[in-house]
Protein backbone atom coordinates (compact mmCIF):
# COMPACT_ATOMS: atom_id res chain seq x y z
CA UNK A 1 -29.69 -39.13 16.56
CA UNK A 2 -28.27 -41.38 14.17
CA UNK A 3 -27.82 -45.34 15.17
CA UNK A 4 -24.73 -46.64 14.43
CA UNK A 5 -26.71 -49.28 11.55
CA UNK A 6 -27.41 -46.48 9.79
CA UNK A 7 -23.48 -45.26 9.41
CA UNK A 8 -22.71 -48.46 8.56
CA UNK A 9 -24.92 -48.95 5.96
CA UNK A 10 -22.91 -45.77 4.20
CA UNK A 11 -19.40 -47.96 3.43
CA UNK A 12 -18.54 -48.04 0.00
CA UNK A 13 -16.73 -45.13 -1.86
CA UNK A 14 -19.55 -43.94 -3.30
CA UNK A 15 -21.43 -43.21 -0.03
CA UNK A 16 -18.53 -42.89 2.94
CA UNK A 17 -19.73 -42.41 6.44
CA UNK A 18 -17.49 -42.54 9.97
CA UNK A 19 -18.01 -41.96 13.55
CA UNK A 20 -15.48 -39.84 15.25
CA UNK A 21 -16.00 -39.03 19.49
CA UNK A 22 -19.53 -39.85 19.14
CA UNK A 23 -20.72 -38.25 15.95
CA UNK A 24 -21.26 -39.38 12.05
CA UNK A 25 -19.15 -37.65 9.60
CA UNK A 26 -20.44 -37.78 5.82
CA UNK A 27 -16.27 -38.20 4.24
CA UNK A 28 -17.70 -38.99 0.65
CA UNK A 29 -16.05 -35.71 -1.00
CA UNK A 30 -13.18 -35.81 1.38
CA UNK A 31 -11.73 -39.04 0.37
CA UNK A 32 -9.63 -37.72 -3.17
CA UNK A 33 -8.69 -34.82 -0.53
CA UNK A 34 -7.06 -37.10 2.00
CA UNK A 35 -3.34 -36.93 2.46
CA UNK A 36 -2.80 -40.38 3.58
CA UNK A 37 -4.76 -41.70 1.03
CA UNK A 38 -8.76 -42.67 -0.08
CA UNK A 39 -7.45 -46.03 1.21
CA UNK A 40 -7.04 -45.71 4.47
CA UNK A 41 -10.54 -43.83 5.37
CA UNK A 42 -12.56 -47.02 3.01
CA UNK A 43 -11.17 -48.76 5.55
CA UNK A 44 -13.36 -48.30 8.70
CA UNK A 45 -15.75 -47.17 5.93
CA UNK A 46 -18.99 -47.73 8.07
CA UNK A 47 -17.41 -47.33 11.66
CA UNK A 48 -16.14 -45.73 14.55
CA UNK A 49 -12.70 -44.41 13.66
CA UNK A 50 -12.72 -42.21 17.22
CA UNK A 51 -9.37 -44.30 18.67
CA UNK A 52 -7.95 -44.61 15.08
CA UNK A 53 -8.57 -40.75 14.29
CA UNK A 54 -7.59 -39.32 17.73
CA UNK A 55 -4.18 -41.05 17.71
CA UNK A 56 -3.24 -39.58 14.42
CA UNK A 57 -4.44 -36.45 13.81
CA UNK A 58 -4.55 -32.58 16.33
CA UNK A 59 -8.07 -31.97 17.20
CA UNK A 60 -8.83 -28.67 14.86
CA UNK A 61 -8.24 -31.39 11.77
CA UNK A 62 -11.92 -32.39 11.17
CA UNK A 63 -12.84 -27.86 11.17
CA UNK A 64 -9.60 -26.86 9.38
CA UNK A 65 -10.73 -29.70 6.28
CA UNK A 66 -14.07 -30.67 6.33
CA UNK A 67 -17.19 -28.39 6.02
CA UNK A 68 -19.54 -27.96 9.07
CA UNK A 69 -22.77 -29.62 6.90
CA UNK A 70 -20.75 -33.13 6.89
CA UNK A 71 -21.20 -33.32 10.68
CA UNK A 72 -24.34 -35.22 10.34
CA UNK A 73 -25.35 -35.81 13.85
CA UNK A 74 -24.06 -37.50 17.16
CA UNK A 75 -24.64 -41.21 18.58
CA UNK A 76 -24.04 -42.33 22.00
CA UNK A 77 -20.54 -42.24 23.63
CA UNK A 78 -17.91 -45.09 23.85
CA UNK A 79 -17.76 -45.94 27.58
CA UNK A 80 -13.82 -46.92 28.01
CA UNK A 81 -12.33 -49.45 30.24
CA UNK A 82 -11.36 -48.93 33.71
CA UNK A 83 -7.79 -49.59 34.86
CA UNK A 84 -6.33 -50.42 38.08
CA UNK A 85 -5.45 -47.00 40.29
CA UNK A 86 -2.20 -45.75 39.30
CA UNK A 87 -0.95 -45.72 43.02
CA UNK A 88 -1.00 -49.10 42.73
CA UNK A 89 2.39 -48.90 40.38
CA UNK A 90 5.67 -48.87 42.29
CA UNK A 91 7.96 -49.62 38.85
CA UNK A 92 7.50 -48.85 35.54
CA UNK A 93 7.35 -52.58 34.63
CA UNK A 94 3.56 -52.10 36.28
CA UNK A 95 2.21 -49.79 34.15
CA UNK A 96 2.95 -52.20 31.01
CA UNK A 97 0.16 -54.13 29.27
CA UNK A 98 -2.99 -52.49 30.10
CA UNK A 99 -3.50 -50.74 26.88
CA UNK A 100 -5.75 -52.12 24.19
CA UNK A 101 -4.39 -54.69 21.88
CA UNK A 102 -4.14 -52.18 19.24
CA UNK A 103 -2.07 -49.74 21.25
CA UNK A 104 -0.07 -51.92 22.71
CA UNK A 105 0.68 -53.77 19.46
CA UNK A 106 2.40 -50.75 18.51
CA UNK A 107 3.67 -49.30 21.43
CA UNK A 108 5.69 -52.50 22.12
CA UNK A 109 6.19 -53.97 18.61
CA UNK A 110 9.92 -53.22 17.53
CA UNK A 111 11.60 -54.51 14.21
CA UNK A 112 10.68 -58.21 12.41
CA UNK A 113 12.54 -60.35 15.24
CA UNK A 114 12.38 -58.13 17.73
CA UNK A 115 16.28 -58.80 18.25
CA UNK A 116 17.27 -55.77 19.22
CA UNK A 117 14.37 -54.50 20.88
CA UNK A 118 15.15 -57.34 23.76
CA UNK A 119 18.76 -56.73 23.96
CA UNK A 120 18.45 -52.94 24.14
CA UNK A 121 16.99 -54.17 27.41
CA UNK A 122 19.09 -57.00 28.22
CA UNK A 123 22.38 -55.27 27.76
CA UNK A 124 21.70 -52.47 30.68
CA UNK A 125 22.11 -55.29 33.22
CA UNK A 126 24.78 -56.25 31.85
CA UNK A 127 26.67 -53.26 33.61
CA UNK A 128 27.79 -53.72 37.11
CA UNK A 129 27.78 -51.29 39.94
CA UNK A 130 31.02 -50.99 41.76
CA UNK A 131 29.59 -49.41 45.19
CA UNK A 132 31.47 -46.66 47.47
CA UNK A 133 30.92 -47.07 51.63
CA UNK A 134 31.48 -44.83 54.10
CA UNK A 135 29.98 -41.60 51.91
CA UNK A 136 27.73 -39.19 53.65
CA UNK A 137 24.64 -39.41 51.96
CA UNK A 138 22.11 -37.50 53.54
CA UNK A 139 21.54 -35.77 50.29
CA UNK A 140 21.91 -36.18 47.25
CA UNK A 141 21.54 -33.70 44.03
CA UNK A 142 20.14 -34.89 40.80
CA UNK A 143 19.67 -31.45 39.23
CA UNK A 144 21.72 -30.88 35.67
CA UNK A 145 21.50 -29.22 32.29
CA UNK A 146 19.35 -30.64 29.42
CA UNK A 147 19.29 -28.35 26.02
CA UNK A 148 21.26 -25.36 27.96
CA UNK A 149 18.56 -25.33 30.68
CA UNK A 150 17.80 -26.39 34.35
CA UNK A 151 16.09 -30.05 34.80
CA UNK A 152 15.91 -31.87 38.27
CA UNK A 153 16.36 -34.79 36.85
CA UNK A 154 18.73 -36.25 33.75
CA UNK A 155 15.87 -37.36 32.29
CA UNK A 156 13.67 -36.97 29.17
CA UNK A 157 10.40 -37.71 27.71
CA UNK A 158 11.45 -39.18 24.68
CA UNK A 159 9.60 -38.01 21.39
CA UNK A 160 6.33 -40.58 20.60
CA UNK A 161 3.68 -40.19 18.61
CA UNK A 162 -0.07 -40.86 18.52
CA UNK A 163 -0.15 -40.70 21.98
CA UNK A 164 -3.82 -40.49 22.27
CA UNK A 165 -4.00 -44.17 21.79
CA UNK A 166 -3.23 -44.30 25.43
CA UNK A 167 -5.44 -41.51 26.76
CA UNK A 168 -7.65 -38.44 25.17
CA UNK A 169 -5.27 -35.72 26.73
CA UNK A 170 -2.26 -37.38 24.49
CA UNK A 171 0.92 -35.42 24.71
CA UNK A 172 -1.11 -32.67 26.92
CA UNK A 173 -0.72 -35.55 29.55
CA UNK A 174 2.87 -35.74 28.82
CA UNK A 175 3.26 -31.32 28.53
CA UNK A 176 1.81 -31.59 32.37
CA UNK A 177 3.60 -34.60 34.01
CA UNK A 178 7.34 -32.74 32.63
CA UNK A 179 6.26 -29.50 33.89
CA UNK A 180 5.53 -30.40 37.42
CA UNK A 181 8.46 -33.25 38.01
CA UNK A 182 10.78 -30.83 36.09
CA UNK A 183 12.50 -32.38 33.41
CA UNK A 184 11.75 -31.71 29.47
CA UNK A 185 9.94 -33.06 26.99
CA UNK A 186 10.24 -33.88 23.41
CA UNK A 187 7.51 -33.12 21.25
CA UNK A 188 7.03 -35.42 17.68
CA UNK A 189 6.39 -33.96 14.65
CA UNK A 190 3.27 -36.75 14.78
CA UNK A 191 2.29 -35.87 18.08
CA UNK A 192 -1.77 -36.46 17.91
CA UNK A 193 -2.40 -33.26 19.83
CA UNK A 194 -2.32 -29.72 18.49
CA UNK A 195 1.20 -27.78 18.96
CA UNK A 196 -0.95 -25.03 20.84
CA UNK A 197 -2.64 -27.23 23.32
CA UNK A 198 0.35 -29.15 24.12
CA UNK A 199 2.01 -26.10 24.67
CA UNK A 200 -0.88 -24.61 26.85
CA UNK A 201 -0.03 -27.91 29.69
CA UNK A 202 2.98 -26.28 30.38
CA UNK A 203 3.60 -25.48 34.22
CA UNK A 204 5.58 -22.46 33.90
CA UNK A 205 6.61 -19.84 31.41
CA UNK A 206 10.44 -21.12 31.28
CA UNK A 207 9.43 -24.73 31.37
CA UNK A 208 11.85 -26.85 28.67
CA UNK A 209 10.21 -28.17 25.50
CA UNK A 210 12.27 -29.72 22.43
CA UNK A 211 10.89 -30.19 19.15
CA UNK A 212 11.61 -33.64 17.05
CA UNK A 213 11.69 -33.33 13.16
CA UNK A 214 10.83 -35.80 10.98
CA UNK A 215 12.24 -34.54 7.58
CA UNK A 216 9.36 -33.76 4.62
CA UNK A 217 10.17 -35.03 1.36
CA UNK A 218 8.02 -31.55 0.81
CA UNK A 219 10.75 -29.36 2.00
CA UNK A 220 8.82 -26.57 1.65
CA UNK A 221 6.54 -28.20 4.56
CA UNK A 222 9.04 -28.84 6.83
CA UNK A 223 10.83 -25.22 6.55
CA UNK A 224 7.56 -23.60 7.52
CA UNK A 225 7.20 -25.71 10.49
CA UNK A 226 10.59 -25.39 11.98
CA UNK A 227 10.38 -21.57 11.69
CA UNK A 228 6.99 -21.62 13.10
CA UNK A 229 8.00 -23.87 16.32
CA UNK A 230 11.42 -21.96 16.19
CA UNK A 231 9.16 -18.65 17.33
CA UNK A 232 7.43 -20.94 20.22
CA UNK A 233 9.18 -21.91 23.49
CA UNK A 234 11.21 -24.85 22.21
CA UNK A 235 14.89 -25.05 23.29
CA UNK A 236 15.89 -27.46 20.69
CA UNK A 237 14.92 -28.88 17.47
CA UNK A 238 15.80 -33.03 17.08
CA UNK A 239 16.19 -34.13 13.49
CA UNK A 240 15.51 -37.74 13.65
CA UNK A 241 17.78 -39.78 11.43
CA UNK A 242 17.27 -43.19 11.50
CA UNK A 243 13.95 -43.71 10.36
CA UNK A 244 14.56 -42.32 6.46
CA UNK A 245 12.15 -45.30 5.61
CA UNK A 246 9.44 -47.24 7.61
CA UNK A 247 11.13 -50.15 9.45
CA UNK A 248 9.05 -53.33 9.72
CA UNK A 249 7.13 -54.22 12.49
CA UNK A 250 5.08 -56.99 12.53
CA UNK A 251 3.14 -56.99 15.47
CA UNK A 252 1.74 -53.80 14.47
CA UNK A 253 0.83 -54.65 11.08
CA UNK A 254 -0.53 -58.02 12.28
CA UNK A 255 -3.04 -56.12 14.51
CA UNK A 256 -3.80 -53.76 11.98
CA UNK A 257 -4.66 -56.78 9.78
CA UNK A 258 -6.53 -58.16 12.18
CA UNK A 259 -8.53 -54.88 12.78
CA UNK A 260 -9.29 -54.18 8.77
CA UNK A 261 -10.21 -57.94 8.68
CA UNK A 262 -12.42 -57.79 11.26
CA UNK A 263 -14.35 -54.86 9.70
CA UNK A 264 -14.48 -56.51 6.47
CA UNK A 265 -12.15 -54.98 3.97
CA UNK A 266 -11.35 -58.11 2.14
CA UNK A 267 -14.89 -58.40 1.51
CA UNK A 268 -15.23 -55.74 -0.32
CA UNK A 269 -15.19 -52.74 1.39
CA UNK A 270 -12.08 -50.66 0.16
CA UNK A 271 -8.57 -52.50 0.04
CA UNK A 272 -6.73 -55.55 1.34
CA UNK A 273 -3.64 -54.15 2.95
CA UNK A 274 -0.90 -55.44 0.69
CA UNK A 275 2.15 -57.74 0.90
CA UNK A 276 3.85 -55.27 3.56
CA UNK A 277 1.09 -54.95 6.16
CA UNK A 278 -0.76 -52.20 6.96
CA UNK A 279 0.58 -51.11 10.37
CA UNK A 280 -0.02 -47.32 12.33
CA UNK A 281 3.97 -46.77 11.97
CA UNK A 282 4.31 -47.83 8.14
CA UNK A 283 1.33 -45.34 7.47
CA UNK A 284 2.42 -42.62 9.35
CA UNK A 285 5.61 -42.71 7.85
CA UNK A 286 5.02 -42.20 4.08
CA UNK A 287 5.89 -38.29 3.66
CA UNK A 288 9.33 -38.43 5.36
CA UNK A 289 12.28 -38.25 3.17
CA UNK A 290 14.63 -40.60 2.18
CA UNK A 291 17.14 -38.06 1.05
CA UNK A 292 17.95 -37.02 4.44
CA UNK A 293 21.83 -36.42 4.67
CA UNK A 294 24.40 -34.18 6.23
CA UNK A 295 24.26 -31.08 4.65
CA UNK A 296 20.59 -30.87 6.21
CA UNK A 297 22.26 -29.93 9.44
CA UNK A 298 23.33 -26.22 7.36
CA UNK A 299 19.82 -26.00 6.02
CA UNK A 300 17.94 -26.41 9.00
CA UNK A 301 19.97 -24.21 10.85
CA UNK A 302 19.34 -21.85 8.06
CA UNK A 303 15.34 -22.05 8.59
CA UNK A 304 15.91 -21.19 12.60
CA UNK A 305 15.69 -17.94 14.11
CA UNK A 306 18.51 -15.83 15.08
CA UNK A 307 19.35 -13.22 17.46
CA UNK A 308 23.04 -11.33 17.32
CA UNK A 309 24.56 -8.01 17.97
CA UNK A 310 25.55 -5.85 15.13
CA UNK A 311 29.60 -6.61 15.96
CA UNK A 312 28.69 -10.80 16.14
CA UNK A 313 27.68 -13.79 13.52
CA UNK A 314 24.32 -14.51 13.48
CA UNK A 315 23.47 -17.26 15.67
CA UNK A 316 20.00 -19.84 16.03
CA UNK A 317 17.66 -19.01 18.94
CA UNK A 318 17.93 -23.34 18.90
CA UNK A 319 20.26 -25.89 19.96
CA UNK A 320 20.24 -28.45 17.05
CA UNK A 321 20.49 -31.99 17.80
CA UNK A 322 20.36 -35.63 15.93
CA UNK A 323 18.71 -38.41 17.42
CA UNK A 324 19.22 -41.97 15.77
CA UNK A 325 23.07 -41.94 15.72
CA UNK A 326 24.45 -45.63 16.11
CA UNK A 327 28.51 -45.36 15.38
CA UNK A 328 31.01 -43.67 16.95
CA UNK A 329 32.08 -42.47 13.24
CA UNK A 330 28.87 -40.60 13.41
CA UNK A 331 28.87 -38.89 16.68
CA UNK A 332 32.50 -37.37 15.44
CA UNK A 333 30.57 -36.28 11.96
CA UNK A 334 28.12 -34.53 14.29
CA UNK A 335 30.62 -32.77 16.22
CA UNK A 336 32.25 -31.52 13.18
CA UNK A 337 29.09 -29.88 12.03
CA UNK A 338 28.28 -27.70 14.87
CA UNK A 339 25.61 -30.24 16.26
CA UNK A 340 24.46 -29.25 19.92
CA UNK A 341 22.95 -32.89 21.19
CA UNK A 342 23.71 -35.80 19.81
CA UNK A 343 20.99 -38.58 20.85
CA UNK A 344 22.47 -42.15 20.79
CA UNK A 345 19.44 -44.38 19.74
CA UNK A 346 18.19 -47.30 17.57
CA UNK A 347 15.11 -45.84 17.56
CA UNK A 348 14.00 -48.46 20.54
CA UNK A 349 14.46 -51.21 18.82
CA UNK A 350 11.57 -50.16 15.49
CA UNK A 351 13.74 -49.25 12.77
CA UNK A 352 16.21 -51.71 11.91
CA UNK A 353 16.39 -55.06 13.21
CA UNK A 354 20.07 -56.36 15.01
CA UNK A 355 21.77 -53.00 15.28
CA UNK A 356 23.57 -52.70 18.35
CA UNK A 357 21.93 -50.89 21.48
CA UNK A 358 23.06 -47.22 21.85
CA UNK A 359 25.11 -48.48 24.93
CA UNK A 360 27.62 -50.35 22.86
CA UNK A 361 28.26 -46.92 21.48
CA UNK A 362 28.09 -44.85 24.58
CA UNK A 363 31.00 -47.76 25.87
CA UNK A 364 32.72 -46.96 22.86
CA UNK A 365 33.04 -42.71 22.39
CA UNK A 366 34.16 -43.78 26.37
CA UNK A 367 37.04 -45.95 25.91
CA UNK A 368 37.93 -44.29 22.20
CA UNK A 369 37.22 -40.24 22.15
CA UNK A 370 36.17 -39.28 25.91
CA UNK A 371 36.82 -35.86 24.76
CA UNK A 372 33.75 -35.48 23.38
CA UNK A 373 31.95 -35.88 27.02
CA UNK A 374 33.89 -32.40 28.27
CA UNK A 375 32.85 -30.32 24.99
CA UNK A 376 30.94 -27.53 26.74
CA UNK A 377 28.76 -27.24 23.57
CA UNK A 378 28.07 -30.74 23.26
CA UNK A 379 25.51 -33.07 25.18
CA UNK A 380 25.26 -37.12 24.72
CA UNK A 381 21.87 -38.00 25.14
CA UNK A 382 20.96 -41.82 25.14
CA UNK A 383 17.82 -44.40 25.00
CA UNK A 384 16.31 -48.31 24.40
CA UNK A 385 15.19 -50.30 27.51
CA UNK A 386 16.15 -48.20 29.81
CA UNK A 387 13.49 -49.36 32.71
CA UNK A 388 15.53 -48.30 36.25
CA UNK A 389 16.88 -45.72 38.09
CA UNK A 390 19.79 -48.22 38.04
CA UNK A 391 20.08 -48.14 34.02
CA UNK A 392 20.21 -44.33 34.22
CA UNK A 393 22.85 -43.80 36.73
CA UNK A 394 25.21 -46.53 34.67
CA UNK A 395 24.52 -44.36 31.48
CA UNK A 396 25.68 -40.72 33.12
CA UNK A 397 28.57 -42.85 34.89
CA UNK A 398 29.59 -43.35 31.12
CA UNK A 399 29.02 -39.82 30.21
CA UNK A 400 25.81 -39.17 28.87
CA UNK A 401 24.16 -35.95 29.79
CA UNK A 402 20.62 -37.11 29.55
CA UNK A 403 18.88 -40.57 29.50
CA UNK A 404 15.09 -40.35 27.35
CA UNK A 405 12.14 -42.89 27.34
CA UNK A 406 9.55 -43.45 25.30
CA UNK A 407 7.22 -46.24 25.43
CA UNK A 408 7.57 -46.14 29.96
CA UNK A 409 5.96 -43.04 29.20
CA UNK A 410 3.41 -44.05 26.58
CA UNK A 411 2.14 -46.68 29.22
CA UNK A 412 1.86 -44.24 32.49
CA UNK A 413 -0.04 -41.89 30.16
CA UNK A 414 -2.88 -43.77 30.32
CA UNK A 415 -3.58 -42.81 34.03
CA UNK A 416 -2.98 -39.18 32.42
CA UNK A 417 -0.99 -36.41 33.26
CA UNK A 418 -1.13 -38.23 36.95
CA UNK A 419 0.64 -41.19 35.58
CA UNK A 420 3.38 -39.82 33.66
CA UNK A 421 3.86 -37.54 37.51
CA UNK A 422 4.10 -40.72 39.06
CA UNK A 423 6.50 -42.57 36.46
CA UNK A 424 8.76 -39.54 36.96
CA UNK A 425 8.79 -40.30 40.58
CA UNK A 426 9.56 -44.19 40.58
CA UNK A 427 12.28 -42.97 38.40
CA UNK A 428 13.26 -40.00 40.87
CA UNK A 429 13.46 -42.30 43.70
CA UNK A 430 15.53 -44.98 41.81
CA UNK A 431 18.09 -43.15 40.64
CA UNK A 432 18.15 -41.48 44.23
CA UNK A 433 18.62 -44.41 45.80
CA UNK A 434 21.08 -46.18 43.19
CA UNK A 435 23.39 -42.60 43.95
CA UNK A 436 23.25 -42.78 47.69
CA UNK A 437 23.85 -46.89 47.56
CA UNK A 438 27.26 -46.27 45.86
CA UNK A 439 28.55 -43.59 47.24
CA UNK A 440 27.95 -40.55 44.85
CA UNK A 441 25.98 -37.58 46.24
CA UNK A 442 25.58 -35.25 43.09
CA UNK A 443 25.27 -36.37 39.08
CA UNK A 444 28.90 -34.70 39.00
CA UNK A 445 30.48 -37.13 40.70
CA UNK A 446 29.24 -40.37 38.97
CA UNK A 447 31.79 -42.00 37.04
CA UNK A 448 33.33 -44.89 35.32
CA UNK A 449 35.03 -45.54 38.46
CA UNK A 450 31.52 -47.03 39.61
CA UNK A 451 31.32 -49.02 36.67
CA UNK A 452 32.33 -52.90 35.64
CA UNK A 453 31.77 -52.69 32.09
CA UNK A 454 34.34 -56.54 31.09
CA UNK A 455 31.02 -58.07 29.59
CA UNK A 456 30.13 -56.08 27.09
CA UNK A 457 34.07 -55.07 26.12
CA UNK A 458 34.29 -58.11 23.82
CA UNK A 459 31.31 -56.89 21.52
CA UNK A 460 32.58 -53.55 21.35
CA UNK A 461 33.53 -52.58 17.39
CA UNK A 462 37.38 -51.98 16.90
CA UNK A 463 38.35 -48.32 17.90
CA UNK A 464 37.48 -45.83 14.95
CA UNK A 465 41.38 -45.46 12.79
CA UNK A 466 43.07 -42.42 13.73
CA UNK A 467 42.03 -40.61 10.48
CA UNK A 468 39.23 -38.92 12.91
CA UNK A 469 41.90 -37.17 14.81
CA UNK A 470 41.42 -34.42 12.67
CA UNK A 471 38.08 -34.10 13.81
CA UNK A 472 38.94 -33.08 17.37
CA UNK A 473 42.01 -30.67 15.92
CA UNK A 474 39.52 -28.37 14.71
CA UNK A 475 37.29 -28.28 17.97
């Protein structure tokens, strides 16, 4: 067995050591090989990369690129820390704040001031519920459609990466925990599990999965991996479209810092992270492609599958959707392009700093275009802060089909596939109880009529000029 003195003596670029899950990896030859970069291995040149490595990368990555001889021998185990028992959490709030200060630095972190990441929170309160008496109800129904299939809940696990930092299963956990409270879940292109194991958690055979694209500046890349997860089970593929370039967030790259300092890069060992920090989201980010526009909806529909009769159009095996839209003049641009599910977003708050919360724009395709929430093709997914059963019933009151979260999720996770079961139910019984406390038994009858929106009308945008019109003329 190796001691973990001797790996660190092997630190410099000319002799490049790490420990991954308990075992030293000789990475000398590998470095020039490395898609993110010699950089970014010199780093924890030396040291145990296991948390670092596991929250970016599928398992089969060390076999598929490095040869077995570089596996130089194991060390002994990392014990991890215990947490509280999950039945101990009866909101979502509770689950918050036990991860490590690394993942929690970038689960939580959200754009330079962190402006819109609070009001994305702040602004779901500021919704009032007009409650119904005298209703029978006994029962209530929370059962709908998400991606042109059953859910019991309006709900979605919204698509997060590197979700091992919160527990070795990663998005296995999160494959499980949908399967069993039946509701779907969106799978990242940087999801830190393989495609095949996260696909092996599922519960049942018809059991909903959508796939979230980030779009390769290597086209090629990102063709063969929409046709390969357009032959898998997924229902839907999500082009993300807000994120065409890292946004900055600073409590991530200040831990990162802190992290790289702490293992002595600026004393020699590889680089100083330069003038833009060296955060997990701004170096995961570096292949997607800033090109990104709207003819991209015609070629990735073009990469799907299709299925037709000989006396029918060829037609995708996928719903297409767009998640990131933030103006009404958007959503209609969608529509107009055959898109399936548009996903009202800011990206939680992590892209761009003081753009309004999705809300605002849910409020606004309400009160300007609530056409678009009867299209029988089209579903309005939303997200940011949403904590509460209560937020979730005030979103489908407004019309949205389907209410996501992300980081909620990243937090249960790390009680496992248990945790994310049991953030499903706090959820469950919330929005249960918010329907039967005002009067509405199934998620068809919820309505603006529940709603007292006056607070946030003032800091609504004007309604979009009637040039759209022509938009919903050729619907």
């Amino acid at each position: 067995m190796l001691s973990a003195l001797e790996v660190a003596r092997h630190n410099s670029r000319e002799s490049c050591w790490i420990i991954i899950a308990g075992f030293a990896y000789d990475v000398t030859e590998f470095l020039g090989e490395h898609p993110g970069g010699a950089a970014i291995i010199l780093k924890y040149a030396g040291q145990d990369v296991t948390e670092v490595y596991e929250s970016l990368h599928p398992p089969s990555a060390l076999a598929d690129n490095l040869p077995s001889e570089k596996k130089l021998g194991p060390l002994s185990p990392v014990t991890n820390v215990k947490l509280p028992p999950f039945t101990q959490m009866i909101s979502l709030l509770d689950f918050e704040k036990r991860s490590s200060p690394k993942a929690w630095a970038y689960f939580s972190s959200g754009a330079t001031d962190m402006s819109t990441l609070a009001l994305n929170r702040a602004t779901w309160n500021s919704i009032l519920l007009i409650p119904r008496v005298m209703v029978d109800v006994t029962k209530v129904d929370t059962s709908t459609i998400l991606g042109g299939t059953p859910a019991a809940l309006p709900l979605l696990i919204a698509p997060t990466g590197m979700a091992k930092l919160s527990h070795p299963q990663g998005e296995v956990g999160f494959a499980e925990g949908a399967g069993h409270e039946g509701i779907p879940f969106t799978v990242s292109t940087n999801a830190s599990a393989g495609l095949d194991d996260i696909i092996s958690g599922r519960t049942h055979d018809n059991q909903p999965f959508f796939f979230q694209l980030y779009m390769n500046r290597d086209r090629p890349k990102s063709s063969a991996l929409i046709k390969k997860n357009g032959a898998r089970i997924f229902k839907a593929i999500i082009l993300t479209v807000d994120a065409p370039w890292p946004g900055k967030r600073e409590a991530d790259e200040r831990v990162k810092n802190e992290v790289v300092l702490d293992l002595g890069v600026a004393g020699g060992r590889g680089s100083a992270p330069d003038s833009k920090g060296a955060g997990v989201g701004r170096a995961m980010a570096g292949y997607i492609d800033a090109n990104l526009n709207w003819s991209d909806i015609a070629w990735i529909r073009a990469q799907l599958p299709t299925s037709s009769s000989p006396h029918e159009s060829p037609e995708p095996d996928m719903l297409i959707g767009v998640k990131g839209v933030q103006s009404v003049q958007d959503v209609l641009k969608a529509i107009s392009l055959g898109v399936n599910i548009i996903w009202l977003s800011n990206h939680g708050g992590r892209s761009l700093d003081t753009t309004p919360p999705a809300l605002y724009v849910l409020l606004e395709l309400r009160r300007d275009h609530p056409w678009v929430f009867a299209l029988p093709h089209v579903e309005i997914y939303v997200d940011g802060g949403v904590r509460r059963g209560t937020d979730v019933v005030k979103a489908l009151c407004l019309g949205a089909r389907g209410v996501a979260l992300g980081r909620p999720f990243m937090y249960a996770l790390q009680y496992g596939t248990e945790g994310v079961r049991a953030a499903v139910q706090i959820l469950r019984d919330e929005i249960e109880t918010t329907m039967r406390l005002i009067g509405a038994r199934t998620i068809a009858e919820l309505g603006p009529q529940f709603l007292n929106t006056k607070a946030l009308m003032p800091l609504l945008n004007d309604p979009v000029p009637s040039s759209s019109s022509p938009v919903r003329s050729k619907l």
